[in-house]
Protein backbone atom coordinates (compact mmCIF):
# COMPACT_ATOMS: atom_id res chain seq x y z
CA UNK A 1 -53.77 89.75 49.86
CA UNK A 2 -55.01 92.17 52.86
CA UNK A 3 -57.53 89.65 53.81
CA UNK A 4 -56.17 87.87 56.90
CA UNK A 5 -58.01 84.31 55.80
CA UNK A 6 -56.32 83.95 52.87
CA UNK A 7 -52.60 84.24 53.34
CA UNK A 8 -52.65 81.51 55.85
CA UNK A 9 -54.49 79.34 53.31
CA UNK A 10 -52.18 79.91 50.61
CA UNK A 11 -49.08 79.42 53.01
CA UNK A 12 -50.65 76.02 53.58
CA UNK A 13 -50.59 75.21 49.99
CA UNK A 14 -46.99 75.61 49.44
CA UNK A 15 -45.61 74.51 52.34
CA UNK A 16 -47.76 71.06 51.09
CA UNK A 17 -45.92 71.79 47.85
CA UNK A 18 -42.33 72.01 49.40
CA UNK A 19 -42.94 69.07 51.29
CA UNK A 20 -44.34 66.16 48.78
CA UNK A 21 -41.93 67.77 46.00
CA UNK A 22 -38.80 68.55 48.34
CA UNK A 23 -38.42 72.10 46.77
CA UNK A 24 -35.41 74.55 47.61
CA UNK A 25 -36.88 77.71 46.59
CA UNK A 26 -40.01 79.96 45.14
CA UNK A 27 -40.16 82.16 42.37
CA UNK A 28 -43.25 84.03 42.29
CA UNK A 29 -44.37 85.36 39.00
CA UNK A 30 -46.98 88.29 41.20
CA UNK A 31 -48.22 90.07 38.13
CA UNK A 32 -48.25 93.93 38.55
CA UNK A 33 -51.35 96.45 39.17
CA UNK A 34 -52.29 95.80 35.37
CA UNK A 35 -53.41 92.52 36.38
CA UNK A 36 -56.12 93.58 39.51
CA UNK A 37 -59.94 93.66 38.27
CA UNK A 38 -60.63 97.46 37.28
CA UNK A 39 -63.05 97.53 40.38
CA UNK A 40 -61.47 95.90 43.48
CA UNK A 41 -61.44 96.22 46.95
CA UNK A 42 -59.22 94.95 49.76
CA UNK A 43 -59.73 94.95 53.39
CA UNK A 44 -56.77 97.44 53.75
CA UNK A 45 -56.96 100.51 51.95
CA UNK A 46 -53.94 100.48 49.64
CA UNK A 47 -52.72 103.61 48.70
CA UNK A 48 -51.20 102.32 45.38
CA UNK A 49 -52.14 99.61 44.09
CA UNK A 50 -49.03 97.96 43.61
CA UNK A 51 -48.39 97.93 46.95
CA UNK A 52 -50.16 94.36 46.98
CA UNK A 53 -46.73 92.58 46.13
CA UNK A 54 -44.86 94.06 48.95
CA UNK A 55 -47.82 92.78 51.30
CA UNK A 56 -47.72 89.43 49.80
CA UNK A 57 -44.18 89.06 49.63
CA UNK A 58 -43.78 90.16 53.10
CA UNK A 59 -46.17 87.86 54.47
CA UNK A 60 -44.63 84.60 52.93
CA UNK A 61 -41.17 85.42 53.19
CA UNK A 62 -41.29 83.94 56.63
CA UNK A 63 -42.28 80.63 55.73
CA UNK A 64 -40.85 79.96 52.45
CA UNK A 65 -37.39 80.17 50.98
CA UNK A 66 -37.58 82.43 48.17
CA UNK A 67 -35.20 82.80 45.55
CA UNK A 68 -36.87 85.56 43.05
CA UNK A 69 -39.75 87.70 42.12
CA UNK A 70 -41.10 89.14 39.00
CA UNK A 71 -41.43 92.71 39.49
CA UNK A 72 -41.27 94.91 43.61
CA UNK A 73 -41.83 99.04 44.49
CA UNK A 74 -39.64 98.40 47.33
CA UNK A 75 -36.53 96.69 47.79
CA UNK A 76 -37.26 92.99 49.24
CA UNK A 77 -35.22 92.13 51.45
CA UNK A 78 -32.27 89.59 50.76
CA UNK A 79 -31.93 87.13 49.32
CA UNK A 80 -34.81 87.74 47.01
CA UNK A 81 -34.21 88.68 43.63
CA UNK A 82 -36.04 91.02 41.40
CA UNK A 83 -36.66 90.34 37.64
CA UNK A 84 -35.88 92.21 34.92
CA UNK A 85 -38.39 93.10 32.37
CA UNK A 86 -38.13 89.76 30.03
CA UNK A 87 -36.15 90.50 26.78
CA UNK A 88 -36.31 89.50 23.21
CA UNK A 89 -34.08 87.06 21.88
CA UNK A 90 -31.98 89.14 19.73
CA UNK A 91 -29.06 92.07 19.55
CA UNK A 92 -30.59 94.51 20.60
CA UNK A 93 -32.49 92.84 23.15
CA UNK A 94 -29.38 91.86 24.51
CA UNK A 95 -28.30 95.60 24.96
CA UNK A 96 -30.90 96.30 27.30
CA UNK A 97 -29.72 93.75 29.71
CA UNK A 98 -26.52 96.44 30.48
CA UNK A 99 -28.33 99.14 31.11
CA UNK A 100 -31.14 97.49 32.77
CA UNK A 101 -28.95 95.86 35.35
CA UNK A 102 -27.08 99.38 36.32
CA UNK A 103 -30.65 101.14 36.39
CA UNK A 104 -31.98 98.85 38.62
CA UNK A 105 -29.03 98.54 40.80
CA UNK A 106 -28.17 102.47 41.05
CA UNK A 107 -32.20 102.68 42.04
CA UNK A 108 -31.55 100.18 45.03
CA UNK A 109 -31.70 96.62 43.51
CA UNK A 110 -28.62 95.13 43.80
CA UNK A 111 -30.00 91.26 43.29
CA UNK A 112 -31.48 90.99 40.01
CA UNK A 113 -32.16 88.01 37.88
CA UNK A 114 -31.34 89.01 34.24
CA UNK A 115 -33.06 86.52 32.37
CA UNK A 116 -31.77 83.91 30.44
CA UNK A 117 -28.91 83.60 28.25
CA UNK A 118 -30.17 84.70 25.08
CA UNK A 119 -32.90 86.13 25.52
CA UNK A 120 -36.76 84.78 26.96
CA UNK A 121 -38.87 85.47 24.15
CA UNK A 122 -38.52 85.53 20.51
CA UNK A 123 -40.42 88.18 18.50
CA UNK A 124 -42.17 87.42 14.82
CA UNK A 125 -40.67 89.85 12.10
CA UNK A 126 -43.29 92.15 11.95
CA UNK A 127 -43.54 92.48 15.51
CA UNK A 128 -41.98 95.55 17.61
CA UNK A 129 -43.46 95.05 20.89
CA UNK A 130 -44.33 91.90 23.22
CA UNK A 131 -48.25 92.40 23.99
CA UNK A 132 -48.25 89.10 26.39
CA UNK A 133 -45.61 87.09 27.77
CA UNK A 134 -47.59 84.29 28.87
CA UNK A 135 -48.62 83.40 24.91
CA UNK A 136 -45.26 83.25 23.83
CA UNK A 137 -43.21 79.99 23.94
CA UNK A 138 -39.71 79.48 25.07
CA UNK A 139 -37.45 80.57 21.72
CA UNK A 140 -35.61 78.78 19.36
CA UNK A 141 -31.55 78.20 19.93
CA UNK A 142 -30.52 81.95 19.03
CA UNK A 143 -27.71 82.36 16.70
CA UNK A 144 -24.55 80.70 18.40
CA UNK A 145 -22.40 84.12 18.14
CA UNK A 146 -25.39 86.31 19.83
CA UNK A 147 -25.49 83.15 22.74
CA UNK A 148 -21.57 82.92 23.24
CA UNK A 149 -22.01 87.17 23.43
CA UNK A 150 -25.01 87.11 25.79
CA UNK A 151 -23.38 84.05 27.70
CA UNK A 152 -20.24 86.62 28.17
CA UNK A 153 -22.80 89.14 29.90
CA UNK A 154 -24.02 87.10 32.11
CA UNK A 155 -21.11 85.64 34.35
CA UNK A 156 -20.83 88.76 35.40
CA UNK A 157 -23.92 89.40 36.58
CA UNK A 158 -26.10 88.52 39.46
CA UNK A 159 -27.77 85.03 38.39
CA UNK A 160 -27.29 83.05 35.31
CA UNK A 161 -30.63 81.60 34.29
CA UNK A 162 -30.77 79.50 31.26
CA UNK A 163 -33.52 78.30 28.68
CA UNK A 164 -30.86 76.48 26.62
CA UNK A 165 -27.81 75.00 27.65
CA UNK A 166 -24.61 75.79 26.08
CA UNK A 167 -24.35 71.96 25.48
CA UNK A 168 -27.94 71.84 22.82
CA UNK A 169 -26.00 73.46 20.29
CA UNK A 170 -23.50 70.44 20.08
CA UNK A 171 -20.55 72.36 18.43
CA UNK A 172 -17.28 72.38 20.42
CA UNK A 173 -16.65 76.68 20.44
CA UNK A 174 -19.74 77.01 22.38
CA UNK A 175 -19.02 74.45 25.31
CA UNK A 176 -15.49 75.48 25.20
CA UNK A 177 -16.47 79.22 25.72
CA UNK A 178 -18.85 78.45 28.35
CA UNK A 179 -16.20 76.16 30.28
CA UNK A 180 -14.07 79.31 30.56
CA UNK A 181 -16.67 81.61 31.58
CA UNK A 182 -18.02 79.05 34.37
CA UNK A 183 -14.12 79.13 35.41
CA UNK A 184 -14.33 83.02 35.25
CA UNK A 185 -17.16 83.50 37.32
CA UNK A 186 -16.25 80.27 39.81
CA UNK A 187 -12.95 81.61 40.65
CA UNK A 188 -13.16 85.61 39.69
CA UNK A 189 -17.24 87.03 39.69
CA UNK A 190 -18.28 84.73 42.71
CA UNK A 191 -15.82 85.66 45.67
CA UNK A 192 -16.17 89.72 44.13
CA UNK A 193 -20.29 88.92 44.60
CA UNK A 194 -19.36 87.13 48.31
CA UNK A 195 -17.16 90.09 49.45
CA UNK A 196 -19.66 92.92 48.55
CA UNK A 197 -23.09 90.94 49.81
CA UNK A 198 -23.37 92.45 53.36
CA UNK A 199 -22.57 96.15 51.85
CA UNK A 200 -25.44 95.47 49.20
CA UNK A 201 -27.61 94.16 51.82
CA UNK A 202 -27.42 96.77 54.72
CA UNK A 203 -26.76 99.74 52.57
């Protein structure tokens, strides 16, 4: 990331990327300081580790449109979004979502992406704690009342990001329930997110 060859070279790649696959937007999934060799060494001297993402972010936000990222130590600057920690398909992963979203935004976050409706993962039984994301598979439809809930939550937030449509479940309360809420957020949540952008942005 501090080497000067390399962000050039990777800038190349994904412009070729944008181009033969006409792409809008990035989201870059940039790992966090768990994820650097125990013995590294850059060409800059970083005084935290993590500081890597802010470097690389930086550094491509001038050529590439980017929509999110997974994880920042400083605010990056709009429009880029910052994830939330992904959440477990059930209740009371749900509840974190709430308090996540005002933690993040009273800390200086304003755009978040919350995940998607109902949840990102699904945990086994006997599991309390996700050891790693990347060997867990999209989850199952979640129970229709903990969607419609979590489906509620999220057209008032940020970004809606979905891993199931409202439409896979096939039964008529949950399209009917999303319809409203895409009304809701259309004609109510959008124009209050519009109004308040450039005081999120420059303050």
């Amino acid at each position: 990331i501090t080497n000067n060859a390399t962000i050039p070279w990777i800038m190349d790649k994904i412009k070729k990327l944008k181009k033969s696959y006409s792409i809008d937007s990035f989201y870059l999934d940039i790992g966090s300081a768990h994820n650097i060799p125990r013995y590294y060494k850059c060409r800059k001297r970083l005084d935290n580790p993590d500081e890597y993402k802010t470097i690389f972010v930086n550094k491509l936000q001038s050529a590439l449109s980017m929509i999110g990222i997974s994880g920042a130590i400083t605010v990056p600057q709009p429009p880029i979004f910052v994830s939330l920690p992904h959440v477990n398909s059930s209740w009371n992963g749900m509840k974190t979502i709430l308090t996540s979203a005002l933690t993040y935004g009273i800390i200086g976050y304003p755009f978040i992406i919350s995940g998607s409706v109902g949840g990102d993962f699904l945990l086994g039984i006997n599991d309390t704690k996700l050891l790693n994301y990347q060997s867990i598979s999209a989850p199952p439809l979640p129970d229709p009342e903990l969607y419609i809930r979590w489906l509620q939550l999220s057209t008032f937030l940020p970004v809606m990001q979905f891993t199931h449509l409202p439409s896979e479940y096939k039964m008529e309360v949950v399209t009917e329930v999303a319809k409203e809420l895409t009304t809701i957020r259309s004609k109510t949540v959008v124009p209050i997110l519009k109004k308040f952008l450039n005081d999120a942005m420059n303050e």
